[in-house]
Protein backbone atom coordinates (compact mmCIF):
# COMPACT_ATOMS: atom_id res chain seq x y z
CA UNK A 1 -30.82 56.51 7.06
CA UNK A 2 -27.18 55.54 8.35
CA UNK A 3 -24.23 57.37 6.35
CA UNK A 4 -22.77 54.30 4.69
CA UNK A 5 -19.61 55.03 5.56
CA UNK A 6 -18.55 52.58 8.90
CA UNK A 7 -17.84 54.17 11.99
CA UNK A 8 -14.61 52.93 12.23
CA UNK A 9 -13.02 52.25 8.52
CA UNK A 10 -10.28 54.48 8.99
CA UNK A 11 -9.09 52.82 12.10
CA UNK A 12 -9.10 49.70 10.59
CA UNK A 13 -6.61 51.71 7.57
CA UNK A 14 -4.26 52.57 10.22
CA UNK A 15 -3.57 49.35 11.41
CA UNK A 16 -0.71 47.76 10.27
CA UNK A 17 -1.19 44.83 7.86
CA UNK A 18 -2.10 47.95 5.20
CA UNK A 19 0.34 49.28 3.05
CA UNK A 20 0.01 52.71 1.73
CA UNK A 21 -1.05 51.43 -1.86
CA UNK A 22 -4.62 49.50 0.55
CA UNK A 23 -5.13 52.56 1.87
CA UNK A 24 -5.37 54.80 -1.28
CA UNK A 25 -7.32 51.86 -2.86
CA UNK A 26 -10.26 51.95 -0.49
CA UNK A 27 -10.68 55.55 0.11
CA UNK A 28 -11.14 55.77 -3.60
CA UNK A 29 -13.21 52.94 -3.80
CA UNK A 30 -15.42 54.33 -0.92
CA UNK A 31 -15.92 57.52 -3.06
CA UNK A 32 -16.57 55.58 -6.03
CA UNK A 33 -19.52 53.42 -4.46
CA UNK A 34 -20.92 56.42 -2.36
CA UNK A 35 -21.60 57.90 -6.08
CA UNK A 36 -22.25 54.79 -7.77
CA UNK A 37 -24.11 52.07 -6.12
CA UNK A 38 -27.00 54.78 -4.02
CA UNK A 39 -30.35 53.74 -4.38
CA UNK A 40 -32.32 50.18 -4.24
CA UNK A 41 -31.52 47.09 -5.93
CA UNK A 42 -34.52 46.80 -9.35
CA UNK A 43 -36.52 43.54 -9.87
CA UNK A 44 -34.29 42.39 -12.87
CA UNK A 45 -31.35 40.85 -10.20
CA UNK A 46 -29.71 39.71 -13.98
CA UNK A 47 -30.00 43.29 -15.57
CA UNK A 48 -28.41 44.57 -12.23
CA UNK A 49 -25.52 42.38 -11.83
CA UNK A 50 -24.68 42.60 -15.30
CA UNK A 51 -24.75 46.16 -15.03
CA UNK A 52 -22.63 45.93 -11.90
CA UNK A 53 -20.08 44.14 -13.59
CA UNK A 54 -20.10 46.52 -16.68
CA UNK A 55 -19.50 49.58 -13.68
CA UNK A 56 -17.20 47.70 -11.84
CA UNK A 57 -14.86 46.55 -15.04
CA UNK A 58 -14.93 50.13 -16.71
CA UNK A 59 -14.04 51.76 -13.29
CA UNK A 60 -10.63 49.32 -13.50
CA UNK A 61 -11.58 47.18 -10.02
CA UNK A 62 -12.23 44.00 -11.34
CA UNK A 63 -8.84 44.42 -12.28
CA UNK A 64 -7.74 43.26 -8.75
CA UNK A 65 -9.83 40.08 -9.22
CA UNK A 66 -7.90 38.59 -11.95
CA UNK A 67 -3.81 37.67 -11.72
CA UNK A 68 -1.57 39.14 -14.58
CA UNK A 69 -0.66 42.13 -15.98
CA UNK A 70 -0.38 40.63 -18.98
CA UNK A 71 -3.80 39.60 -18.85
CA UNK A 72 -5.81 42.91 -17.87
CA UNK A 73 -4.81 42.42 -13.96
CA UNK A 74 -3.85 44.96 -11.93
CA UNK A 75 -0.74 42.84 -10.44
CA UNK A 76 0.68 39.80 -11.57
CA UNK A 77 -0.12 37.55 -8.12
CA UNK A 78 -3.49 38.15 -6.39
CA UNK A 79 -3.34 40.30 -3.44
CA UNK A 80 -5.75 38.93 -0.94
CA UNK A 81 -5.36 42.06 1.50
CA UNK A 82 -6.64 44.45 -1.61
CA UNK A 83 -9.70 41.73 -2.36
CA UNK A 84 -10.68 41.99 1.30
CA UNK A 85 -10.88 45.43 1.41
CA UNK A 86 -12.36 45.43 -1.94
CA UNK A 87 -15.09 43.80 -0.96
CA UNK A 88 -15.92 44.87 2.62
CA UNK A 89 -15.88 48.46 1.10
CA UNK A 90 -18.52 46.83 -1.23
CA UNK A 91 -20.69 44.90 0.80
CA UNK A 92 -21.50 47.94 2.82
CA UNK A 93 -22.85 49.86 0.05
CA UNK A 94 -24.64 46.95 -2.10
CA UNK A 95 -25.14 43.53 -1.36
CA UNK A 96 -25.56 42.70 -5.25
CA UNK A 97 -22.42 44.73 -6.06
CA UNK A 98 -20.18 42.72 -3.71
CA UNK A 99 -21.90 39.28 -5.52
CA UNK A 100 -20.41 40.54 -8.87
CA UNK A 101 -17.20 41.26 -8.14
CA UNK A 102 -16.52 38.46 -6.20
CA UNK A 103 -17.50 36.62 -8.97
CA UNK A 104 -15.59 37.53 -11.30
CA UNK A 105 -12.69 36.57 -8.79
CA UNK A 106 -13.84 33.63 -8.11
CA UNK A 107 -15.54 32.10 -11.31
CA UNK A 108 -11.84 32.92 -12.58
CA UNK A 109 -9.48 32.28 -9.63
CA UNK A 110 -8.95 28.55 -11.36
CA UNK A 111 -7.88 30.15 -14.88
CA UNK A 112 -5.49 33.01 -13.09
CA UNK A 113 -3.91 29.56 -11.23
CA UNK A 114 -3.62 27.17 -13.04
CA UNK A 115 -4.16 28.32 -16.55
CA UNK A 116 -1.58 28.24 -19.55
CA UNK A 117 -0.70 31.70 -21.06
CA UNK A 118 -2.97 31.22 -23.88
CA UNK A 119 -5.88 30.09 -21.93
CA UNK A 120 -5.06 33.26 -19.05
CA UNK A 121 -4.82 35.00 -22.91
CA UNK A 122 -7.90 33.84 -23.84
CA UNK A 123 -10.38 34.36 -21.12
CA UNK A 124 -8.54 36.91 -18.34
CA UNK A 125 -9.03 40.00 -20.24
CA UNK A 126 -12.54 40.10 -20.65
CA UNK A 127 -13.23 39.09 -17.12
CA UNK A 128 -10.91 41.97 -15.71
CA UNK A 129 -12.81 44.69 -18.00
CA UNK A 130 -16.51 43.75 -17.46
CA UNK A 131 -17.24 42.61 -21.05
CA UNK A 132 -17.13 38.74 -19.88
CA UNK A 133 -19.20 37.34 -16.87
CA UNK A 134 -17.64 34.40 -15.18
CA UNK A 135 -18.26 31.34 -12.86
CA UNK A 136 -17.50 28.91 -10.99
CA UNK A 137 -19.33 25.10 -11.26
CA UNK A 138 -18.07 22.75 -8.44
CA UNK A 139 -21.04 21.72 -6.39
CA UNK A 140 -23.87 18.98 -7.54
CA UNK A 141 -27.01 18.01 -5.70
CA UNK A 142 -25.91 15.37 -3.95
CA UNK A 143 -21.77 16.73 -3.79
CA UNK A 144 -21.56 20.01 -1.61
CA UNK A 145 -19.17 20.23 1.31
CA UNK A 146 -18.02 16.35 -0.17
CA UNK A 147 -16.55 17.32 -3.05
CA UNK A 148 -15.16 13.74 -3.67
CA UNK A 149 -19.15 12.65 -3.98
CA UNK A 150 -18.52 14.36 -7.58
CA UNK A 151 -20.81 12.25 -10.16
CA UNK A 152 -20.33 15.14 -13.13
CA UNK A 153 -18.31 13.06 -15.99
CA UNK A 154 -15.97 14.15 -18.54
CA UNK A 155 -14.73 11.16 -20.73
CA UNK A 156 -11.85 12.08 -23.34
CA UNK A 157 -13.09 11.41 -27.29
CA UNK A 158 -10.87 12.13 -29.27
CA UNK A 159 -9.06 15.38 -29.48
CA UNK A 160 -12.35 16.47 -26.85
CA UNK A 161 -14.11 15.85 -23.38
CA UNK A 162 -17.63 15.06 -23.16
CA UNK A 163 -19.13 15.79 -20.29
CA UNK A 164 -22.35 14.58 -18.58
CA UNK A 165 -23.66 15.86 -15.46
CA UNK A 166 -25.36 18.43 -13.07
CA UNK A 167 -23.97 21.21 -11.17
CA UNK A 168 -26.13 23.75 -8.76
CA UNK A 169 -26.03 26.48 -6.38
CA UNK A 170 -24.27 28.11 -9.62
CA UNK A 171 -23.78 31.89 -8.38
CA UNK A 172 -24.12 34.01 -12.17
CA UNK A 173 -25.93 30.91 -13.58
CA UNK A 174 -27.63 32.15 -16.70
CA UNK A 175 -25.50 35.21 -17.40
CA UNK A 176 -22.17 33.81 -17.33
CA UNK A 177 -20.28 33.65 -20.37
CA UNK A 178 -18.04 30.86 -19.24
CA UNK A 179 -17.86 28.25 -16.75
CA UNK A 180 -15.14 26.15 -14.64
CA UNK A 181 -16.48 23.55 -14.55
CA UNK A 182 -15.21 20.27 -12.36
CA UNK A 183 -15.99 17.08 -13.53
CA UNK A 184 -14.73 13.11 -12.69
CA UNK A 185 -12.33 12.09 -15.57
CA UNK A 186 -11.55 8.81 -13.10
CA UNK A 187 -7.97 9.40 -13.06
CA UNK A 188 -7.96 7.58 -9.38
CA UNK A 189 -10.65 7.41 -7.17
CA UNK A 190 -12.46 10.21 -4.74
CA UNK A 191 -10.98 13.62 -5.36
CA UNK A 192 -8.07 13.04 -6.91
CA UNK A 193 -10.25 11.61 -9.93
CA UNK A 194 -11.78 15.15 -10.57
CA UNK A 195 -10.23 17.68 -13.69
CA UNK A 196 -11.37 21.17 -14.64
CA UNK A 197 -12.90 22.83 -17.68
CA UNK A 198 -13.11 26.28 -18.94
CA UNK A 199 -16.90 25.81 -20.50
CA UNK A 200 -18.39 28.89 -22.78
CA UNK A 201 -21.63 29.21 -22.02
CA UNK A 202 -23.47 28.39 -25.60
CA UNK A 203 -21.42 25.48 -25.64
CA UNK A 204 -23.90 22.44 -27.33
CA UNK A 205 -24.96 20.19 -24.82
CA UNK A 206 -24.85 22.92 -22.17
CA UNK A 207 -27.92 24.68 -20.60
CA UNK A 208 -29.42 26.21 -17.81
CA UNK A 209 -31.75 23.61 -15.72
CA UNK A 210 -33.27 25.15 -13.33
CA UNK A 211 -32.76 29.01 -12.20
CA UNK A 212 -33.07 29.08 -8.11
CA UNK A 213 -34.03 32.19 -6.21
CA UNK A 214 -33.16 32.43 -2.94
CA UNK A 215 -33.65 34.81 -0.24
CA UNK A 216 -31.10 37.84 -1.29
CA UNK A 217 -31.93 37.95 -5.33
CA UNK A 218 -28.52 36.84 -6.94
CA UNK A 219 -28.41 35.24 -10.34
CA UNK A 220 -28.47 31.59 -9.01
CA UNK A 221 -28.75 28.01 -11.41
CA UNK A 222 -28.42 24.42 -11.66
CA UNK A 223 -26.83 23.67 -14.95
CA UNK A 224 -26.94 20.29 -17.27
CA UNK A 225 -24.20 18.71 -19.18
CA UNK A 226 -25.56 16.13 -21.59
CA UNK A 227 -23.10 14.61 -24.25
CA UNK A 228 -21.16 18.24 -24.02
CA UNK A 229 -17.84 18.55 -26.03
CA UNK A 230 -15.27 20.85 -25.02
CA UNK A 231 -12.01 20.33 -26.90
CA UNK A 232 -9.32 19.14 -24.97
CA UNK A 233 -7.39 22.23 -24.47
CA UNK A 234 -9.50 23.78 -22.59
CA UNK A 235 -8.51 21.61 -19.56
CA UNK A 236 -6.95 23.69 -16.79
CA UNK A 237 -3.83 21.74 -15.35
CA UNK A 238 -3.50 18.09 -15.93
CA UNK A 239 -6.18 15.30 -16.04
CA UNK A 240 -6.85 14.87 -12.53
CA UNK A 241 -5.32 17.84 -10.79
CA UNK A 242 -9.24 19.60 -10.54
CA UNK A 243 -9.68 19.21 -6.92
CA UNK A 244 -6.35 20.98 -6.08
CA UNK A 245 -6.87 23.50 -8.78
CA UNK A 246 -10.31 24.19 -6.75
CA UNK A 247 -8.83 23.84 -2.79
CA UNK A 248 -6.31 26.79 -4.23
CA UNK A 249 -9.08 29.29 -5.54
CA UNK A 250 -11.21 28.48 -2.86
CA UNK A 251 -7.93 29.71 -0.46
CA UNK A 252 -7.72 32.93 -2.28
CA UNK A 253 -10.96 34.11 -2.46
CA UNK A 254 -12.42 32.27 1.55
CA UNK A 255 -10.76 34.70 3.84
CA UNK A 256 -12.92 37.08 1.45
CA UNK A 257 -16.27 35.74 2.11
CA UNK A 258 -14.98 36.86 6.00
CA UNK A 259 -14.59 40.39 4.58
CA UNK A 260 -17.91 40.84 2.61
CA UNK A 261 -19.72 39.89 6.18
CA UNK A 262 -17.76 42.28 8.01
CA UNK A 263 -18.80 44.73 5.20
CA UNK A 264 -22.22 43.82 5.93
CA UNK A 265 -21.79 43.55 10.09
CA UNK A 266 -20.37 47.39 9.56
CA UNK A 267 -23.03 48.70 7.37
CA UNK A 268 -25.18 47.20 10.32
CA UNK A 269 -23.52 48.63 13.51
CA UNK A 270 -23.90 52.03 11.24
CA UNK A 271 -27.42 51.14 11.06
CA UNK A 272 -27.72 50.21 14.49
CA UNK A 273 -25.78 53.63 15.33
CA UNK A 274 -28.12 56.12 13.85
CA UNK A 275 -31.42 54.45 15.21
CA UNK A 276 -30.36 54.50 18.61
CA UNK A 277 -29.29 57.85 18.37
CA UNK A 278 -32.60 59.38 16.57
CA UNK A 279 -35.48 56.64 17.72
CA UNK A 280 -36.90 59.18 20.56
CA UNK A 281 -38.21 56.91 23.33
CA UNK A 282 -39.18 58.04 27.02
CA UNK A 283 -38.74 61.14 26.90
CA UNK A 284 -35.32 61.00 25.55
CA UNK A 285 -34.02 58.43 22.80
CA UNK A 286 -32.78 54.47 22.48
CA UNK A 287 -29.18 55.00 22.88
CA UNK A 288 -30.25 56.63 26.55
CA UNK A 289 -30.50 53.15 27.58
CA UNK A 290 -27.92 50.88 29.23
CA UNK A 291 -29.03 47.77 27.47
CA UNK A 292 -28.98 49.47 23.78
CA UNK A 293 -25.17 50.77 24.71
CA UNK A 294 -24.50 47.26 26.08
CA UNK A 295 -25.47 45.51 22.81
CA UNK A 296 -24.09 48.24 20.57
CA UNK A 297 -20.41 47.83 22.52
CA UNK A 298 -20.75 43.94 21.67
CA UNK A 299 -22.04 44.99 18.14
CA UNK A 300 -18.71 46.63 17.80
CA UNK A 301 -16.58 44.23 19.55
CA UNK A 302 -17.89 41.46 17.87
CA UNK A 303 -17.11 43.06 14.67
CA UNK A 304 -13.45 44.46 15.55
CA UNK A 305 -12.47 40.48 16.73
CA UNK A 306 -13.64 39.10 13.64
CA UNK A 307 -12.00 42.00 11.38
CA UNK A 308 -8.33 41.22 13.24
CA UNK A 309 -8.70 37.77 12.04
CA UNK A 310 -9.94 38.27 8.73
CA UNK A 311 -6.90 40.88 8.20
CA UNK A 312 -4.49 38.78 10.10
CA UNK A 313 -5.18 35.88 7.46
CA UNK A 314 -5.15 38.25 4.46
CA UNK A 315 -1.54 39.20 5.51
CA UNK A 316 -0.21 36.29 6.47
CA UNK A 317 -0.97 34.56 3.16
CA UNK A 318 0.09 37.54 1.20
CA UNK A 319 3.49 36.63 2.51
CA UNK A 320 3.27 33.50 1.14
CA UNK A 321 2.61 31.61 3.97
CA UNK A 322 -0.73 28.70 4.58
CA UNK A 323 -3.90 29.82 5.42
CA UNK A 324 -6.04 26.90 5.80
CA UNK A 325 -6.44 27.07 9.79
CA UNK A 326 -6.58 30.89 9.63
CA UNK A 327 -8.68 31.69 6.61
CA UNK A 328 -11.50 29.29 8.24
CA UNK A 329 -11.50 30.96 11.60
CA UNK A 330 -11.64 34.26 9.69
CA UNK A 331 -14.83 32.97 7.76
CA UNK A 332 -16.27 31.47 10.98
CA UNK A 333 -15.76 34.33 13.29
CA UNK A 334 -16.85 36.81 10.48
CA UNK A 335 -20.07 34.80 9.31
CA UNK A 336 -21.21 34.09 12.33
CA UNK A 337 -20.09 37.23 13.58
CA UNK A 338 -21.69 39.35 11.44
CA UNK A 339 -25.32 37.60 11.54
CA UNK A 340 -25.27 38.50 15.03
CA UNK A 341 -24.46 42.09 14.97
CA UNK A 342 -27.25 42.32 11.83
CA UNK A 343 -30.03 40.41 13.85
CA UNK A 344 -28.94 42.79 16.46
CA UNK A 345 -29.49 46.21 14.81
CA UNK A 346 -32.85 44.70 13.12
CA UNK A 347 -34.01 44.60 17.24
CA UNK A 348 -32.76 47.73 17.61
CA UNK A 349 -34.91 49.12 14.61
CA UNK A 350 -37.90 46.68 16.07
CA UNK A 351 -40.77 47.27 13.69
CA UNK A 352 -39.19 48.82 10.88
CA UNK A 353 -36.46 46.63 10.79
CA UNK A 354 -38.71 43.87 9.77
CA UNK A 355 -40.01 46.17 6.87
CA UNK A 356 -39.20 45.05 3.29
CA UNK A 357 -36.04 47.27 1.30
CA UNK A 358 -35.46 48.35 4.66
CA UNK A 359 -31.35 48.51 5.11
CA UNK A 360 -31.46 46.41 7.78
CA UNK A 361 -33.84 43.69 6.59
CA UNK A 362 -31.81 43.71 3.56
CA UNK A 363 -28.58 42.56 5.23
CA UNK A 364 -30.33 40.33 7.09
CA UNK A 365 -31.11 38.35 4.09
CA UNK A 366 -27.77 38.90 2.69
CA UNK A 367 -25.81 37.71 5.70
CA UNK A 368 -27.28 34.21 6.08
CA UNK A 369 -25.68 32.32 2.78
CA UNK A 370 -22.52 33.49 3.99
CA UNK A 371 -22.49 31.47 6.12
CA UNK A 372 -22.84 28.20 3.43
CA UNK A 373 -21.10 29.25 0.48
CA UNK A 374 -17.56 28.49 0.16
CA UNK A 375 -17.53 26.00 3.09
CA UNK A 376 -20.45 26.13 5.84
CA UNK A 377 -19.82 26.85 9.39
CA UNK A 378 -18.88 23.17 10.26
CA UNK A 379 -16.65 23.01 7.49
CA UNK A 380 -14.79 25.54 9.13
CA UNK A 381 -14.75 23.77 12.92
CA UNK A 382 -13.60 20.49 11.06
CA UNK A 383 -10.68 22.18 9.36
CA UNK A 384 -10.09 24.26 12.21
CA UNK A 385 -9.83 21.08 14.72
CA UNK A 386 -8.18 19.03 12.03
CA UNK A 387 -5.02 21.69 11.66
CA UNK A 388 -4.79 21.58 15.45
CA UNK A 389 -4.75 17.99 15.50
CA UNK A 390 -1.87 18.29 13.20
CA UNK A 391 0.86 20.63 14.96
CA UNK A 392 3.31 19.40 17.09
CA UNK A 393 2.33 18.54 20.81
């Protein structure tokens, strides 16, 4: 099989949005996977990822997933450049192993935020070293992409909020310890009604609906509130400041989603790479062809637009600046992007490719919720055309 290492990751270190400090960080990490995540994903997806998350906390990089260095984080303000690269280094070794850091990121973004120093106290710690799972509960059955369609309640009693409710499409549903949770507390109508809730998991009240498996084995639920009390303090932010407090974690970790599908897109072209090479065909091999060189050169294009995007929006907003526009092109380019260049090299591998636990037919099923999660492809056009609408003629 193809050397996981992508044809042209040191390149993409030389260009200038890297400091020296990104540079060190994924060489090591590259090292660290190549010895660490070989071999094929088991059959118990929750054994695995908890495992993954164990590896990934005691080797120190969940530490870059979590804000505070007070708190067990690596730096006190999430760099989005070193998540990128954190996880594009990932998703080309394991699929799975990328799904549990990100998580941990994510299902804690809102706490690193928006949380007081005893709540970032509290919860931060555990999720930077592996011992805590975390996760991240905003979408219901019939409230995906419309977020204001919320129906989860939380109704203050007392010196407590009970909520009621569903969530699903709950990415470590089952094995996370706690749970932000975003729920309607009506403080004014749509999305500025909606609060959020740092939930342990054996909370009363709380359980585990439904578990959902989908077609790249992740630990995936739908969760039920019914008449669950969480005392008051565990609000994050004021009453009614949820949806914000969700919009800003969702801008940290989106322009990362672009950099776990170039991860996989590169892993791919690698793929792609050592077929044509070694597939001997006609009395010579694949890449003898012109039409294999012409798809492997947009393969590689494909792949090297999407990446200047990605990294263009990673640096940008580590200077402080907005992201919205930027960090959706970046997901669109590199989701779409990269399901191209896999359903590419999975031609290029022709019957095999189609084999189960092939590489190839792995990323192929890994690639496709990408392009859902964290804001489908339309999403992204509608943001995209609505911040154009918006600048000056």
């Amino acid at each position: 099989m193809a050397d996981t290492k992508a044809h042209d990751a040191h390149d993409l270190l030389d260009w200038p949005f890297f400091e020296p400090r990104h540079r060190a960080l994924a060489t090591e990490l590259d090292a660290w996977a190549r010895e660490h995540l070989a071999g094929a994903h088991g059959h118990d997806v929750d054994a695995e990822c908890r495992a993954l998350v164990t590896a990934l906390g005691e080797a120190g990089w969940l530490r870059h997933a979590v804000a505070g260095t007070d708190f067990g984080g690596a730096t006190d303000v999430i760099d989005t450049r070193t998540i990128c690269l954190i996880r594009q280094t990932l998703a080309r070794h394991s699929g799975l192993a990328d799904f549990a850091f990100a998580m941990q990121g994510l299902g804690s973004g809102a706490i690193s935020l928006a949380g007081t120093p005893e709540q970032r106290a509290r919860f931060l710690p555990g999720v930077a070293s592996g011992r805590t799972i975390a996760a991240f509960a905003l979408s219901e059955p019939e409230a995906g992409s419309d977020v204001a369609a919320m129906a989860c309640a939380a109704r203050l009693d007392g010196d407590a909020y009970v909520l009621d409710g569903e969530k699903t499409w709950i990415s470590n549903g089952g094995i996370a310890h706690q749970v932000v949770v975003f729920a309607r507390t009506d403080d004014a109508p749509g999305a500025r009604g909606i609060s959020a809730f740092v939930v342990d998991a054996d909370t009363p009240g709380f359980e585990i609906a439904e578990r959902i498996d989908v077609i790249a084995p992740h630990p995936l639920a739908r969760l039920r509130f019914s008449g669950c009390r969480v005392p008051a303090d565990r609000r994050l932010g004021a009453s009614g400041e949820g949806f914000k407090i969700a919009m800003r974690t969702l801008d940290v970790f989106r322009t990362s989603v672009a950099a776990a599908a170039l991860g996989f897109g590169q892993r791919a072209l690698a793929e792609g790479l050592y077929r044509a090479r070694t597939r001997k065909m006609f009395k010579g091999v694949l890449a003898d062809f012109q039409l294999t060189q012409a798809k492997l050169a947009q393969m590689a294009t494909t792949l090297d637009a999407a990446m200047l995007l990605t990294y263009r929006a990673a640096w940008l907003r580590d200077q402080g600046r907005t992201v919205t526009k930027e960090a959706a092109m970046a997901k669109l380019a590199a989701t779409e992007g990269a399901q191209q260049v896999i359903d590419a090299a999975v031609q290029l591998w022709g019957g095999l490719g189609v084999v189960s636990g092939q590489p190839v037919e792995l990323l192929y099923r890994e690639i496709r919720a990408l392009r859902i999660y964290e804001g489908a492809t339309e999403v992204q056009q509608l943001i995209i055309g609505r911040e154009l609408l918006r600048e000056p003629t």
